[in-house]
Protein backbone atom coordinates (compact mmCIF):
# COMPACT_ATOMS: atom_id res chain seq x y z
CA UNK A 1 -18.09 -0.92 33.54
CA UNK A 2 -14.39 -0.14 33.02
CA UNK A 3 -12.05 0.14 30.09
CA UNK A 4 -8.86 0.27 29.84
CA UNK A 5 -7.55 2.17 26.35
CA UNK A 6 -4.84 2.22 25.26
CA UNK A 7 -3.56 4.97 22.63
CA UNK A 8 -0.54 6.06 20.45
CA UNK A 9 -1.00 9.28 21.06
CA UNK A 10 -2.57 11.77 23.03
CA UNK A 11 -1.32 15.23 22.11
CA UNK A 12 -3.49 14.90 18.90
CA UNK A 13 -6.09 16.07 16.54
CA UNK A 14 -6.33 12.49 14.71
CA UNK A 15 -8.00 10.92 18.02
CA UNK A 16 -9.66 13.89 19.63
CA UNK A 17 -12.98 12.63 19.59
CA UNK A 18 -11.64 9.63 22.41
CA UNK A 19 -10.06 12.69 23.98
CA UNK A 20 -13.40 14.49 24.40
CA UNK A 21 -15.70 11.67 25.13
CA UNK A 22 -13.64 11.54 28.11
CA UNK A 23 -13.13 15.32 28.59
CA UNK A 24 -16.53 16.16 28.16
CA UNK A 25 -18.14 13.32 30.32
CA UNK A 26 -19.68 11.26 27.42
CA UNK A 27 -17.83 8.15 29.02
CA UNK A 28 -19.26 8.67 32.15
CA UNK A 29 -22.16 9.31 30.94
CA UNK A 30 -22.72 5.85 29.35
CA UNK A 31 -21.64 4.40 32.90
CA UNK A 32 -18.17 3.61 31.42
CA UNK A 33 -15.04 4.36 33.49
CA UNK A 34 -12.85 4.60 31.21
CA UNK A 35 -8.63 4.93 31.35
CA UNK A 36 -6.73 6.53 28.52
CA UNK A 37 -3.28 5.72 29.01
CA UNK A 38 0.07 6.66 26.23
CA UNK A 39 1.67 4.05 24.77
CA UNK A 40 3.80 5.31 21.80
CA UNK A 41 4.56 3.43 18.48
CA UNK A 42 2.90 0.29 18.32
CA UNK A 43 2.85 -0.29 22.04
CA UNK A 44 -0.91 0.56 21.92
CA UNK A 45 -1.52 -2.63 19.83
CA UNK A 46 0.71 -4.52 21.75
CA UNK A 47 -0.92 -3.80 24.83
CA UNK A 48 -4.03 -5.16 23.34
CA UNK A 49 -2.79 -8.61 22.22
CA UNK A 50 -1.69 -8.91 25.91
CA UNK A 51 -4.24 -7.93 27.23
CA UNK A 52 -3.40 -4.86 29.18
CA UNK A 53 -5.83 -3.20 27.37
CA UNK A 54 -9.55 -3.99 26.59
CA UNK A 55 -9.50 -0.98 23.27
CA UNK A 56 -6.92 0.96 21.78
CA UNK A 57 -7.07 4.19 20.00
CA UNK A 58 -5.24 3.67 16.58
CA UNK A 59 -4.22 6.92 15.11
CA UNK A 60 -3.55 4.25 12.10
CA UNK A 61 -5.57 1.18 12.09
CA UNK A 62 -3.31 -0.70 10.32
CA UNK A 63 -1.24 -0.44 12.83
CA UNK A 64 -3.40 -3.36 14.39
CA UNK A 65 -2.32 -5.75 11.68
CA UNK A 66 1.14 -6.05 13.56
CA UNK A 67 -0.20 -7.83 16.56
CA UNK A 68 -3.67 -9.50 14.98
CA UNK A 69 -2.68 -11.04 11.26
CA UNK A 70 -5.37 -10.99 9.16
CA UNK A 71 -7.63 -9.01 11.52
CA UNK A 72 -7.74 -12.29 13.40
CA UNK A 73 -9.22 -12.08 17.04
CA UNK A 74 -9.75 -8.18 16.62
CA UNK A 75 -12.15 -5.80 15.21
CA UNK A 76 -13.01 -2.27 14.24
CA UNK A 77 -15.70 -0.85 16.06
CA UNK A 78 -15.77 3.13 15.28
CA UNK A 79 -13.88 5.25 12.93
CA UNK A 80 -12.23 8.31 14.85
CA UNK A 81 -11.59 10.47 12.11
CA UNK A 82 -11.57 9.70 8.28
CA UNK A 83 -8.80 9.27 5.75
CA UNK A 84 -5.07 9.33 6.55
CA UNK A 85 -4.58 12.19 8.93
CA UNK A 86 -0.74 12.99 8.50
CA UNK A 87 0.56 16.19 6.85
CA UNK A 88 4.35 16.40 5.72
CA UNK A 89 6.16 19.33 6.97
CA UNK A 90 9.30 20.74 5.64
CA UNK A 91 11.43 24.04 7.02
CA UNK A 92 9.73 27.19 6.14
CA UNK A 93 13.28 28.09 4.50
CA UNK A 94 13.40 25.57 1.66
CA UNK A 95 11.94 26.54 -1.84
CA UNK A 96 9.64 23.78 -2.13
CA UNK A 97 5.71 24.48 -2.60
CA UNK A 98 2.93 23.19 -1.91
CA UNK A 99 1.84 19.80 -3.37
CA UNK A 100 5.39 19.08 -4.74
CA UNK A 101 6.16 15.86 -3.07
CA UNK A 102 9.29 15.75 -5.52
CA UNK A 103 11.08 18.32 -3.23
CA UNK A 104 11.69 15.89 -0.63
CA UNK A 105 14.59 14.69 -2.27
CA UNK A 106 17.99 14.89 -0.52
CA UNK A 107 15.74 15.58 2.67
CA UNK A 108 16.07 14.45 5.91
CA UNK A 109 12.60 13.36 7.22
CA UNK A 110 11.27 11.68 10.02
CA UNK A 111 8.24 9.17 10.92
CA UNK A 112 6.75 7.62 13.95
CA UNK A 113 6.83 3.80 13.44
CA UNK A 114 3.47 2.81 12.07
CA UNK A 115 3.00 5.75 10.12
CA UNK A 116 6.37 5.43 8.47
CA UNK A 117 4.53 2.85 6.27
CA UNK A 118 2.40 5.20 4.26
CA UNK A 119 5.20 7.64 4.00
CA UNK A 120 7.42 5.19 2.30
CA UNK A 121 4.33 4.05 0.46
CA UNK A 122 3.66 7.70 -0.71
CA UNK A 123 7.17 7.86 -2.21
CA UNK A 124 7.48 5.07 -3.71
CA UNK A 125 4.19 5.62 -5.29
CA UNK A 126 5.66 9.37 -5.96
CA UNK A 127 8.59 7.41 -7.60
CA UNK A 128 11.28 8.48 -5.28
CA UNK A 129 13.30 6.16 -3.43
CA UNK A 130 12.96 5.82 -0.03
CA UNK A 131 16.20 4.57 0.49
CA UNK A 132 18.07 6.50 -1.62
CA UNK A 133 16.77 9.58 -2.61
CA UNK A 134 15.53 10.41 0.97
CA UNK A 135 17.20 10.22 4.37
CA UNK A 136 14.58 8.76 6.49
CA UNK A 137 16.27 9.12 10.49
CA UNK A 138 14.87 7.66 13.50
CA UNK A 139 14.49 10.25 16.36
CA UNK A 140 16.39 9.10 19.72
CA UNK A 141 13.44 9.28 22.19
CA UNK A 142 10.43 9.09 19.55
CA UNK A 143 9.73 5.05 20.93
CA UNK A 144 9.74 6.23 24.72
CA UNK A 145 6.36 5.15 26.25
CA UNK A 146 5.04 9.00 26.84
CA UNK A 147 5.92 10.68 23.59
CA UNK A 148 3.42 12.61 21.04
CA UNK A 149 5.22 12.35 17.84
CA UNK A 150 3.67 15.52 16.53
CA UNK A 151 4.99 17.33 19.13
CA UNK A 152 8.10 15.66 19.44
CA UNK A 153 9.05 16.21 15.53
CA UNK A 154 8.20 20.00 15.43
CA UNK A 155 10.38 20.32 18.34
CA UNK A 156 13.44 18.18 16.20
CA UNK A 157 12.62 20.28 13.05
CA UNK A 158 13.03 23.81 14.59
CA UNK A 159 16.11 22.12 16.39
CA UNK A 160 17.52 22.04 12.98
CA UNK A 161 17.93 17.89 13.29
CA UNK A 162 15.87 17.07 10.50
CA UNK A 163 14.05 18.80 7.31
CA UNK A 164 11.03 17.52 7.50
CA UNK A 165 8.43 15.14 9.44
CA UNK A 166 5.14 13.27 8.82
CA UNK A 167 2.98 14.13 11.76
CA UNK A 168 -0.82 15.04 12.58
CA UNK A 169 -1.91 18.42 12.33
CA UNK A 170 -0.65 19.00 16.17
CA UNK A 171 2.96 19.17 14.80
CA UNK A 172 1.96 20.79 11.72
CA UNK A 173 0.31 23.99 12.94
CA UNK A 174 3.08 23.85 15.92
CA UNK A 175 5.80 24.40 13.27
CA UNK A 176 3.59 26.94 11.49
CA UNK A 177 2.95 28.77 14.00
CA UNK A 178 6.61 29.41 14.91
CA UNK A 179 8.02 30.11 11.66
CA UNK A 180 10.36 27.41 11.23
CA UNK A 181 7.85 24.74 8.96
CA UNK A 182 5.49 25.28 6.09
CA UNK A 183 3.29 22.05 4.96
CA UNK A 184 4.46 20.36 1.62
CA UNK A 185 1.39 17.70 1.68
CA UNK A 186 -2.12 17.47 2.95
CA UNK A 187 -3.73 14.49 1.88
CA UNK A 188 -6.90 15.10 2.71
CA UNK A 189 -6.93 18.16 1.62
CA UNK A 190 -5.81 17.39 -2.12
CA UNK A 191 -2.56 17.12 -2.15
CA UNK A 192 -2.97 13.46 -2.62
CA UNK A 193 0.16 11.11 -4.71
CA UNK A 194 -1.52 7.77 -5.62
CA UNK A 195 -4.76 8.07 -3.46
CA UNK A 196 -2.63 7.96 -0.04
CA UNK A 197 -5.93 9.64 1.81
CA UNK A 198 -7.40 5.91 1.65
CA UNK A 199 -4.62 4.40 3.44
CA UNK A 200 -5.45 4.16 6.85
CA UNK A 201 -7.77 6.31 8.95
CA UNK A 202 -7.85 6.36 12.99
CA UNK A 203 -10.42 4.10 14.72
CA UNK A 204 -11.44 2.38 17.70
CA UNK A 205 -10.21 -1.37 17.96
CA UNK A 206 -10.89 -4.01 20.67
CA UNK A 207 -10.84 -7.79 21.14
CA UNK A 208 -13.40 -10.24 19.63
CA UNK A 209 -13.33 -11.44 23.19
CA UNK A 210 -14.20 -8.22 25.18
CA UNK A 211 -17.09 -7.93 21.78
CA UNK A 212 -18.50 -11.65 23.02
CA UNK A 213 -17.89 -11.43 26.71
CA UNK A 214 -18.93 -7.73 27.44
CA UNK A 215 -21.05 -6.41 24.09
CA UNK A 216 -22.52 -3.44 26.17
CA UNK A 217 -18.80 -2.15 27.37
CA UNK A 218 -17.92 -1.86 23.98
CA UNK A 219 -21.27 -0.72 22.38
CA UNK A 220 -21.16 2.71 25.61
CA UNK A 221 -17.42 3.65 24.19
CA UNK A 222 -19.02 3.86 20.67
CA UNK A 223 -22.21 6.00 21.56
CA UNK A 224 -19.89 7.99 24.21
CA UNK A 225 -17.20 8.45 20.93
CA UNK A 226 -20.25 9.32 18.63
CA UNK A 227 -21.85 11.56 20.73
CA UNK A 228 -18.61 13.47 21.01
CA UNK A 229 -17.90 13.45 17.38
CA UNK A 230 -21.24 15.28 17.15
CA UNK A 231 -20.72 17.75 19.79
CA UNK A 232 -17.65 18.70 17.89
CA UNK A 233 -19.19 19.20 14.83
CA UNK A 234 -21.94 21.29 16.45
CA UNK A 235 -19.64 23.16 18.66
CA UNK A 236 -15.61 23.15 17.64
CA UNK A 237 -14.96 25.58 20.39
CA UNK A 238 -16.00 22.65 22.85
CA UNK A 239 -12.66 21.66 21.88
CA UNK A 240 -10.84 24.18 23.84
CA UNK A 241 -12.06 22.84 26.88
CA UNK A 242 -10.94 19.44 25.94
CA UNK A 243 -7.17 20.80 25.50
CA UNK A 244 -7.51 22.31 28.78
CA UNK A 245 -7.40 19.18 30.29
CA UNK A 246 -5.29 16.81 28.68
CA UNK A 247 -2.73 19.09 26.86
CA UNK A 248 0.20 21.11 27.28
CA UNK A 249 0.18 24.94 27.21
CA UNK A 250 0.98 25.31 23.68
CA UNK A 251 -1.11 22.60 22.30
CA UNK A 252 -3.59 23.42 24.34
CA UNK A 253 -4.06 26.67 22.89
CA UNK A 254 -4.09 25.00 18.96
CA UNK A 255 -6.32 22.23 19.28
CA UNK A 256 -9.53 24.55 18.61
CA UNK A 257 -8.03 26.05 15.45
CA UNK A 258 -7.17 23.01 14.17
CA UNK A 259 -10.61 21.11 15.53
CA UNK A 260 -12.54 23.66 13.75
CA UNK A 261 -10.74 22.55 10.28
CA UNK A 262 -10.75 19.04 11.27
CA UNK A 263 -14.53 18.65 12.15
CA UNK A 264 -15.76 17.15 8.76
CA UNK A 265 -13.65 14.19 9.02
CA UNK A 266 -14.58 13.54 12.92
CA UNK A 267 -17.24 11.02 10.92
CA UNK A 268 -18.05 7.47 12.95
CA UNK A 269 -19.32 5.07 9.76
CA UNK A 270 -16.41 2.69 9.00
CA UNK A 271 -17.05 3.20 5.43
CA UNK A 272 -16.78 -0.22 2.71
CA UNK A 273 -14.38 1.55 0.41
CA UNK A 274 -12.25 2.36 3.21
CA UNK A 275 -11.61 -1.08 4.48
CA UNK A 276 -10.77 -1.79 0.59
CA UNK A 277 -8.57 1.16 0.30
CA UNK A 278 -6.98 -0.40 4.03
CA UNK A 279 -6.65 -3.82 2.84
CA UNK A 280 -4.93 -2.49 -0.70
CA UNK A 281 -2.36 -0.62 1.86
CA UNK A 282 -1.57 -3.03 3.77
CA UNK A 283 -0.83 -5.68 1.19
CA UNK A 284 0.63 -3.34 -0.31
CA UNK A 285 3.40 -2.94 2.27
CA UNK A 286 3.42 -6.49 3.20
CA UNK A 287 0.82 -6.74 6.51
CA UNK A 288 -1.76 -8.82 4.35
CA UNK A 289 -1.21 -11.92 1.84
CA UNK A 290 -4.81 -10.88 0.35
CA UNK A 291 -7.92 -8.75 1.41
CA UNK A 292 -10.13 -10.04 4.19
CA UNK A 293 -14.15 -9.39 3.83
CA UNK A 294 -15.25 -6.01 5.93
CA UNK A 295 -17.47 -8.42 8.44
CA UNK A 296 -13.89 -9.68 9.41
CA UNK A 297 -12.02 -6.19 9.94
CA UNK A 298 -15.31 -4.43 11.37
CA UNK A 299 -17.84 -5.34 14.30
CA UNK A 300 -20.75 -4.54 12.49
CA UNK A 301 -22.89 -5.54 15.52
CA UNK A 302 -22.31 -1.86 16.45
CA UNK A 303 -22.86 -0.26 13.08
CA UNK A 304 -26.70 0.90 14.05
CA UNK A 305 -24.66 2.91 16.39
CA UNK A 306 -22.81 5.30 14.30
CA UNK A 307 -26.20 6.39 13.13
């Protein structure tokens, strides 16, 4: 069996467990030959409405919404990791602390396209402005086909061409670790505006036609994806091997640290109230009319699975 995936990012905490179910052989071992291929922004979903991939990795499932209205013709099958997995990272040198999301103003931030949605979300719900009290700036390259955003934004931030970014945990701890960022706000870890940790979360989407034309394809990625998420949780330092072969130097030498605080949310149950908290988001910001029932975002044919 083969599978083609495509994913928005691969220099990443958020999706790590489709990074080690490769890594690790849990693909293989399920008979599934699988290819993970970049494609920034929303490429990844367009690749899957035509058809030049069978899955992608969504780093933000709502993401999906902007090929497949209403969750037509295109389901969940496995949560990745839980809640919304960006941080927002300012220069180490401004005054602003932790959990003050009013600091931000007069800022220059940055967001990949996708994500940008529940950072503009988070503002507004913050009641700041995102068009006027903020300077929200697209980053010339960001869109190009083989770019992390993480990565790519810690690298613009200690460049001096922007203030701040909303990133996973990759470009986070890279700016940390050099001394030139310090995180303003962790969602998931409680510094949490308007209950922005149950806007999105990273999954596993496919076609409802690979689901009805090749059930056991799909059903190996989820048991090779869950088996990974548990080998994680038993075993973070698994991870390093992992960034060994599909990072850079740098990152490479992260990803355990940040595995090892990441491993509670590596969960695969596409949980009810998070499809609710999904739907509200994405009406919210104008990719649903009204919520759709959780049998029509989810294939819960696999659900005995996540078990």
């Amino acid at each position: 069996m083969q599978m083609r995936i495509a994913a928005v990012d691969l220099v990443s905490n958020t999706c790590f467990p489709a990074l080690a179910a490769d890594a690790l052989g849990f693909f293989k071992a399920e008979g599934l030959d699988a290819h993970i291929e970049l494609v920034a922004a929303l490429g990844a979903t367009k690749a899957l409405r035509n058809g030049s991939a069978d899955a992608m990795i969504a780093g933000s499932v709502h993401d999906v919404l902007t090929e497949f209205p209403r969750w037509e013709g295109v389901k969940l099958v496995v949560a990745l990791s839980q809640g919304t997995p960006w941080l927002l990272v300012v220069r180490a040198d401004l005054p602003a602390k932790r959990g003050d999301i009013n600091a931000v103003k007069g800022l220059r931030l940055t967001a990949a396209e996708g994500p940008d949605l529940a950072l503009k979300q988070m503002l507004i719900d913050a009641k700041i402005d995102p068009r006027h009290d903020v300077e929200l700036v697209e980053l010339p390259g960001a869109k190009a086909r083989d770019v992390s955003f993480g990565v790519f934004a810690a690298r613009a931030l200690e460049a001096g061409r922007i203030d701040g970014f909303w990133a996973n945990a990759m470009g986070s701890e890279t700016t940390v670790r050099r001394g030139v960022g310090k995180i303003l706000i962790d969602v998931r870890r409680g510094d949490d505006p308007a209950q922005v940790r149950r806007f999105t979360f990273a999954g596993l989407a496919t076609t409802q036609a690979l689901i009805e034309r090749d059930p056991e394809c799909v059903a190996a990625a989820v048991r090779a994806i869950v088996k990974a998420q548990r080998a994680l949780r038993a075993n973070p330092a698994s991870a390093a091997e992992v960034g060994r072969r599909k990072f850079p130097g740098e990152a490479a030498e992260l990803i355990t640290t940040i595995v090892e605080r990441d491993v509670s949310f590596y969960d695969p149950v596409i949980y009810e109230e998070a499809v609710t908290g999904l739907n509200r988001f994405a009406q919210s910001v104008g990719l649903l009319s009204a919520p759709v029932p959780y049998e029509q975002v989810v294939a819960v044919r696999f659900r005995e699975l996540w078990d």
